[in-house]
Protein backbone atom coordinates (compact mmCIF):
# COMPACT_ATOMS: atom_id res chain seq x y z
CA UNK A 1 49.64 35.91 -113.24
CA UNK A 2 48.48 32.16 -114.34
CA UNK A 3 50.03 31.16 -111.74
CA UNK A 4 48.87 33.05 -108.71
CA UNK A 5 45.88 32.20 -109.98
CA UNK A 6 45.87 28.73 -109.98
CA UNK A 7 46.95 29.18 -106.50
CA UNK A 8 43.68 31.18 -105.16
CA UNK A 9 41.89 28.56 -107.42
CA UNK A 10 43.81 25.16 -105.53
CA UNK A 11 43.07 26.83 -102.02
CA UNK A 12 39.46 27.56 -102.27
CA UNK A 13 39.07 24.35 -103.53
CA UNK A 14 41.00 23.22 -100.19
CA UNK A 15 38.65 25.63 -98.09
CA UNK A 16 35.71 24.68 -99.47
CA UNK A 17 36.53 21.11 -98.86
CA UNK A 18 37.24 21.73 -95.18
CA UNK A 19 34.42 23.45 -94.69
CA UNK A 20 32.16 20.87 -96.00
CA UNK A 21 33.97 18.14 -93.76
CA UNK A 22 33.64 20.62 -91.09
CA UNK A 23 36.97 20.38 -90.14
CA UNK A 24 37.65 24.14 -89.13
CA UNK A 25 38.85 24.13 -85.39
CA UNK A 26 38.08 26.76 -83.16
CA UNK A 27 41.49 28.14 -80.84
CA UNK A 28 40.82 30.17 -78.13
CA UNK A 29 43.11 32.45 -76.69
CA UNK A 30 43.04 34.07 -72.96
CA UNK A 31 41.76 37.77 -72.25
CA UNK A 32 43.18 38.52 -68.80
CA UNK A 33 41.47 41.36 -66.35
CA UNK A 34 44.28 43.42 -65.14
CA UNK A 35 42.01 44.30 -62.18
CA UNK A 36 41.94 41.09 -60.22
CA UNK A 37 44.88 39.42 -62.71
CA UNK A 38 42.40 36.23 -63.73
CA UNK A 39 41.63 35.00 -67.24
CA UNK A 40 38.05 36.06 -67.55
CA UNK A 41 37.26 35.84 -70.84
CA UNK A 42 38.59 34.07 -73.99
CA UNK A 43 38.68 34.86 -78.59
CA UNK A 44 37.47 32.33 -80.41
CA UNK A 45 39.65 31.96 -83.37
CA UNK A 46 39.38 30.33 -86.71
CA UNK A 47 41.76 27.83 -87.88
CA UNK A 48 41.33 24.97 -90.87
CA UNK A 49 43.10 21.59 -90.17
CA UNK A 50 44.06 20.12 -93.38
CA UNK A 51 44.20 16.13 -94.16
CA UNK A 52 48.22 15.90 -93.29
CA UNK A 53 46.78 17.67 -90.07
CA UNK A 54 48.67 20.80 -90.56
CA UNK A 55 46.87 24.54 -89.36
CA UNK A 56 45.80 27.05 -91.54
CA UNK A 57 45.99 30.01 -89.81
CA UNK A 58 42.64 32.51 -90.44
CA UNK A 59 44.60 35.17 -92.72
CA UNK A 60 45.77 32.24 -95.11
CA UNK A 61 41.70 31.44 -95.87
CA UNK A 62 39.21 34.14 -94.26
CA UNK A 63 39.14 36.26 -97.00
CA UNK A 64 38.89 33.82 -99.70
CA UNK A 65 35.88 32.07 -97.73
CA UNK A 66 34.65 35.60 -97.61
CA UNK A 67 34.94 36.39 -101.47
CA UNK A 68 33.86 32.81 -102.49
CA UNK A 69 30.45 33.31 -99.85
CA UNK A 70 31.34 30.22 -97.78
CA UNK A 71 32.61 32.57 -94.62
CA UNK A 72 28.93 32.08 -92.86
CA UNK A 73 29.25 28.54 -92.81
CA UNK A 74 32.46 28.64 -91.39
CA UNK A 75 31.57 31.06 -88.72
CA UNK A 76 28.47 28.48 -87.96
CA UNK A 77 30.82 25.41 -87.80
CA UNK A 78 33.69 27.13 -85.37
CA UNK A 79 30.41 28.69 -83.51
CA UNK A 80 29.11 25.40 -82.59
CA UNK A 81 32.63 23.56 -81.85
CA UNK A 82 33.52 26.30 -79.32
CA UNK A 83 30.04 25.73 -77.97
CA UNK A 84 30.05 22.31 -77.37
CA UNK A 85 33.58 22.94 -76.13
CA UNK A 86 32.20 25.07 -73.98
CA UNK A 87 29.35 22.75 -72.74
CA UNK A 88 31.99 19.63 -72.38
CA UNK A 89 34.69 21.43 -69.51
CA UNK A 90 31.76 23.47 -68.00
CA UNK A 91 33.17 27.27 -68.51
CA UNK A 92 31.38 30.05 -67.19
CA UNK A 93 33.21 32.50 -68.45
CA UNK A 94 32.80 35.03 -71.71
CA UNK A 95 33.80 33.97 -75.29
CA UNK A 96 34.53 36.36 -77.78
CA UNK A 97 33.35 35.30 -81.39
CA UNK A 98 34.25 37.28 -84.37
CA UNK A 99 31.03 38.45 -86.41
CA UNK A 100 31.53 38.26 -90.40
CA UNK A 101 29.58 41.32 -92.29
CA UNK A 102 27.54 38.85 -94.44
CA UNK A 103 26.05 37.87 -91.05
CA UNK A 104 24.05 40.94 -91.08
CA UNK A 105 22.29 40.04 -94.27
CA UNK A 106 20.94 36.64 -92.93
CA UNK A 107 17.86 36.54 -92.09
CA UNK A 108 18.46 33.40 -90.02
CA UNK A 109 21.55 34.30 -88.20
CA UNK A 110 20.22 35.29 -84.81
CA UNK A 111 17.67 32.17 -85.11
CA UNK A 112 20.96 29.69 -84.96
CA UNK A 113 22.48 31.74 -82.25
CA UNK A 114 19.74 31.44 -80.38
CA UNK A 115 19.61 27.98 -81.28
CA UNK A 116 23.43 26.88 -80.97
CA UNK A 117 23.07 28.61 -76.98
CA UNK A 118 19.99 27.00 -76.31
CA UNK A 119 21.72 23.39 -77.65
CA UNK A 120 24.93 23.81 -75.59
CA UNK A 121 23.03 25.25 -72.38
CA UNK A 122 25.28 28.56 -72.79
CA UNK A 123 23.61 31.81 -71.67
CA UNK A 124 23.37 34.45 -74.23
CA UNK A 125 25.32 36.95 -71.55
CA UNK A 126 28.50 34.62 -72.00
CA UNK A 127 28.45 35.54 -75.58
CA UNK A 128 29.80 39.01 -76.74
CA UNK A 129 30.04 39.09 -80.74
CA UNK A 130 32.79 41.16 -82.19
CA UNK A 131 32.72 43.57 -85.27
CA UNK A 132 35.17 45.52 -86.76
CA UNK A 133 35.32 48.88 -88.51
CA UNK A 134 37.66 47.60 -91.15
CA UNK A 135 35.04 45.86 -92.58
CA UNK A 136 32.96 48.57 -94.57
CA UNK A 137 29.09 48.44 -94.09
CA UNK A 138 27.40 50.60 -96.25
CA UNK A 139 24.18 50.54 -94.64
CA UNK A 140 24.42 51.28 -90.91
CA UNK A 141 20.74 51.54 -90.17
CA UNK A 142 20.55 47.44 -91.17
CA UNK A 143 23.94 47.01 -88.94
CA UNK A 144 22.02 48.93 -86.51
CA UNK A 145 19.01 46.73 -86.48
CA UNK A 146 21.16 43.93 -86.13
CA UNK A 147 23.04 45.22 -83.24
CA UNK A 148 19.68 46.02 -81.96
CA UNK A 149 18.28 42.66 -82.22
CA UNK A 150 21.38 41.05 -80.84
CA UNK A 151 21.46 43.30 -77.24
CA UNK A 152 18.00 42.41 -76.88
CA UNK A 153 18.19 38.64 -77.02
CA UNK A 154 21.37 39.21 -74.36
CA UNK A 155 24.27 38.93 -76.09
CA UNK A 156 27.43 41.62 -75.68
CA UNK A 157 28.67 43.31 -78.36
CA UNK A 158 32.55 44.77 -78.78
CA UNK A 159 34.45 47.15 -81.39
CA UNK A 160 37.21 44.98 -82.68
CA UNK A 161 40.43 47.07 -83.70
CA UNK A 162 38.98 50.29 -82.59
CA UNK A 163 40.55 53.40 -84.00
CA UNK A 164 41.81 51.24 -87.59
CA UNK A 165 38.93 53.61 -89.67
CA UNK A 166 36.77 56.31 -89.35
CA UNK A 167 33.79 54.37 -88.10
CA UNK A 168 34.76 54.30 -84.39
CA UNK A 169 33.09 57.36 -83.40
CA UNK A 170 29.82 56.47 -85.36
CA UNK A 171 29.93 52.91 -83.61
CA UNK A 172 29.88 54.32 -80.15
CA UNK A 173 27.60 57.11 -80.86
CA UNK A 174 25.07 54.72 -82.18
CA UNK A 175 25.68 50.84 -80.85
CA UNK A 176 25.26 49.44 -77.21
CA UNK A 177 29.12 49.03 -77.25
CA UNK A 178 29.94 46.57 -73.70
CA UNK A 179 34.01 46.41 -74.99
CA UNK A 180 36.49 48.58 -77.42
CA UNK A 181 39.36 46.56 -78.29
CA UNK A 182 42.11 48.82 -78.73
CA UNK A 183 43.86 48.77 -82.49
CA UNK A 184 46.46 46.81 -82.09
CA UNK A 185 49.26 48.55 -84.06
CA UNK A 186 48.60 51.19 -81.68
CA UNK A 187 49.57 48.68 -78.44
CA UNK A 188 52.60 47.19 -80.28
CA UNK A 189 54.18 50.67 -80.81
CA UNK A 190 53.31 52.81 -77.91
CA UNK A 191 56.39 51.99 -75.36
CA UNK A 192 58.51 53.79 -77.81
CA UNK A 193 55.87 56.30 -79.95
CA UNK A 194 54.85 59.04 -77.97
CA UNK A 195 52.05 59.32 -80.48
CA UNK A 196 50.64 55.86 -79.98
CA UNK A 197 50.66 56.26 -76.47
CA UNK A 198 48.76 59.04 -76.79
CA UNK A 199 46.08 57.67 -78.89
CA UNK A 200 45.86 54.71 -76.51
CA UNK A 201 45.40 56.62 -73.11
CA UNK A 202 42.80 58.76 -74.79
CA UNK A 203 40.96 56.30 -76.09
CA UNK A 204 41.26 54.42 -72.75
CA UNK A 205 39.44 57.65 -71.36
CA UNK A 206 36.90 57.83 -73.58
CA UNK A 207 35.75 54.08 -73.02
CA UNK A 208 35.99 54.90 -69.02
CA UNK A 209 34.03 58.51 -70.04
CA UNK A 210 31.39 56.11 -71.83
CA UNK A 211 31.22 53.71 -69.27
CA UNK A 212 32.90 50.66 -72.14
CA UNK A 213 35.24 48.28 -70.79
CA UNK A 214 38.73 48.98 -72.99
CA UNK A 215 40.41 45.59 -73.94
CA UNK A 216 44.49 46.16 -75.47
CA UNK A 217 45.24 43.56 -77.95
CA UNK A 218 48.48 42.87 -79.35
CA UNK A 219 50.05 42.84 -75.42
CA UNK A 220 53.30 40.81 -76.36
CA UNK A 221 55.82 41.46 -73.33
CA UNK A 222 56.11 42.68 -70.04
CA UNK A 223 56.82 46.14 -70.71
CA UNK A 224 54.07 46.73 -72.68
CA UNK A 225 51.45 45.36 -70.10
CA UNK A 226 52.96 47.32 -67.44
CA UNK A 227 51.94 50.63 -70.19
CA UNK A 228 48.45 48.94 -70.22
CA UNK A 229 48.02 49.37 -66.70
CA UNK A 230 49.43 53.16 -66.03
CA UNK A 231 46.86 53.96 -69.04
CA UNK A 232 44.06 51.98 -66.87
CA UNK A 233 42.74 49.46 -69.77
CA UNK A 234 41.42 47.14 -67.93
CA UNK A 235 41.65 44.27 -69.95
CA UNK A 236 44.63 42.61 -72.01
CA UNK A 237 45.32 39.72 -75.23
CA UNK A 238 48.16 39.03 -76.69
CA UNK A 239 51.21 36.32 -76.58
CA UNK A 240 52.17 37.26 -73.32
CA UNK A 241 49.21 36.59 -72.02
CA UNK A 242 48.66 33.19 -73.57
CA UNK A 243 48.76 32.00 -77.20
CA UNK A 244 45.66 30.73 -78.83
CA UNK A 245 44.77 26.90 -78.12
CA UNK A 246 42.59 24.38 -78.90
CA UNK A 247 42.06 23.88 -75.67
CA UNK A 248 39.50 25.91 -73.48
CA UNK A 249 41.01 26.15 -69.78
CA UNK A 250 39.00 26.57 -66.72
CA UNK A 251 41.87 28.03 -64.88
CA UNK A 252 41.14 31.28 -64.08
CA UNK A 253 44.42 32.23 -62.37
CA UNK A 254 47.47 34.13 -65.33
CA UNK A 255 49.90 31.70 -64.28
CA UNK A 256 47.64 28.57 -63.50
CA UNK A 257 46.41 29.28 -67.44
CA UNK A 258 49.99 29.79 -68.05
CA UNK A 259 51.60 26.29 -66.87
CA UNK A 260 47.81 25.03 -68.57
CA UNK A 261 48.31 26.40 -71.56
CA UNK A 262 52.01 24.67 -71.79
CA UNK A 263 50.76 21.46 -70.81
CA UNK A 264 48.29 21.29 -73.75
CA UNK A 265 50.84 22.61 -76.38
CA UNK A 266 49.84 25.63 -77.31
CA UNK A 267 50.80 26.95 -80.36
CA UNK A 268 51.43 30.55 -81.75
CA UNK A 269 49.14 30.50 -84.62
């Protein structure tokens, strides 16, 4: 027990470290739109580089930068680096940014949005801001107000890992939802669980029903994008559609992105 720990203890000392030399490093990875086969949109995702210049990936640190209260600097810092990424190769497309909980208690944190987009010349519509169900929010009429305030300065909002809790039904009911990102247990398992399939199809009709764009994660072969398309999702993430990259590609064509993608070394973080 001393020894795990010392272990938490050495690695928030690490993450604390590389947050204060800002040297978290945003990845993106590709969200394709099965419609007209382009990459339209792309994740922003979290990664640490440490001094030997090795990767932490963001389930080896999130939740310790979440426990230890550093996680809204850390979301500020990979914020502004996939900004001014953004702002350096001149893409027009969407960029997906995960939204940490303790952002809804900061009184400031739609100030330095506003701020950050304003710096790097990004329009707010570019911008759709991710939240998730798993994390618990006790008080929805603040997460509402924040939601709120967020649709009216322009920015999209999605449901990340939609159908994980019991929230999803609250979240739609209640929130100016633009995407539902499908669960992606539910994606990996549905070629060959008739129950999963199930679940995904239906929620693909409710999002249609609701006028949401539905967005499968977890795509990781052929066979299962093929079962994304016969349920009509009209946009896909995964591996097979690209791994996540420090680069951000202008290529808008899947295979163009593709031969991209290898080019610049993507890795499978």
């Amino acid at each position: 027990m001393v020894e795990v720990f010392r272990s938490i203890g050495e690695k928030s000392i690490i993450i604390a470290n590389a947050i204060e030399e800002k040297r978290v490093v945003p990845f993106f990875q590709p969200i394709l739109n099965l419609e007209n086969n382009t990459i339209e949109a792309y994740e922003v995702l979290s990664r640490i580089q440490l001094e030997d210049d090795r990767i932490l990936g963001a389930h080896e640190f999130i939740e310790i930068a979440e426990k230890t209260g550093m996680i809204h600097r850390l979301d500020y810092i990979v914020m502004e680096k996939a900004f001014q990424k953004v702002n350096e190769v001149g893409y027009k497309g969407q960029l997906f940014v995960n939204l940490s909980p303790r952002a809804l208690v900061l009184n400031e944190f739609i100030h330095e949005v506003k701020r950050l987009t304003a710096t790097y010349r990004i329009k707010p519509g570019q911008i759709v801001f991710e939240i998730t169900e798993r994390d618990t929010v006790k008080n929805m009429s603040l997460l509402e107000r924040f939601v709120n305030d967020l649709k009216l300065e322009g920015f999209g909002l999605a449901i990340d890992d939609f159908g994980s809790g019991f929230s999803s039904f609250h979240y739609l009911k209640r929130f100016p939802i633009d995407y539902l990102k499908i669960e992606g247990d539910f994606i990996v398992n549905m070629v060959n669980d008739a129950r999963d399939r199930a679940f995904v199809h239906s929620i693909a009709n409710l999002a249609k029903e609701l006028g949401i764009k539905a967005l499968a994660e977890f795509v990781e072969n052929a066979e299962v994008l093929d079962h994304i398309r016969l349920a009509g999702i009209p946009y896909a993430q995964g591996y097979h559609i690209g791994h996540p990259n420090r680069e951000l590609l202008t290529s808008t064509s899947l295979h163009d992105a593709a031969d991209d993608i290898d080019h610049a070394g993507g890795i499978p973080l």
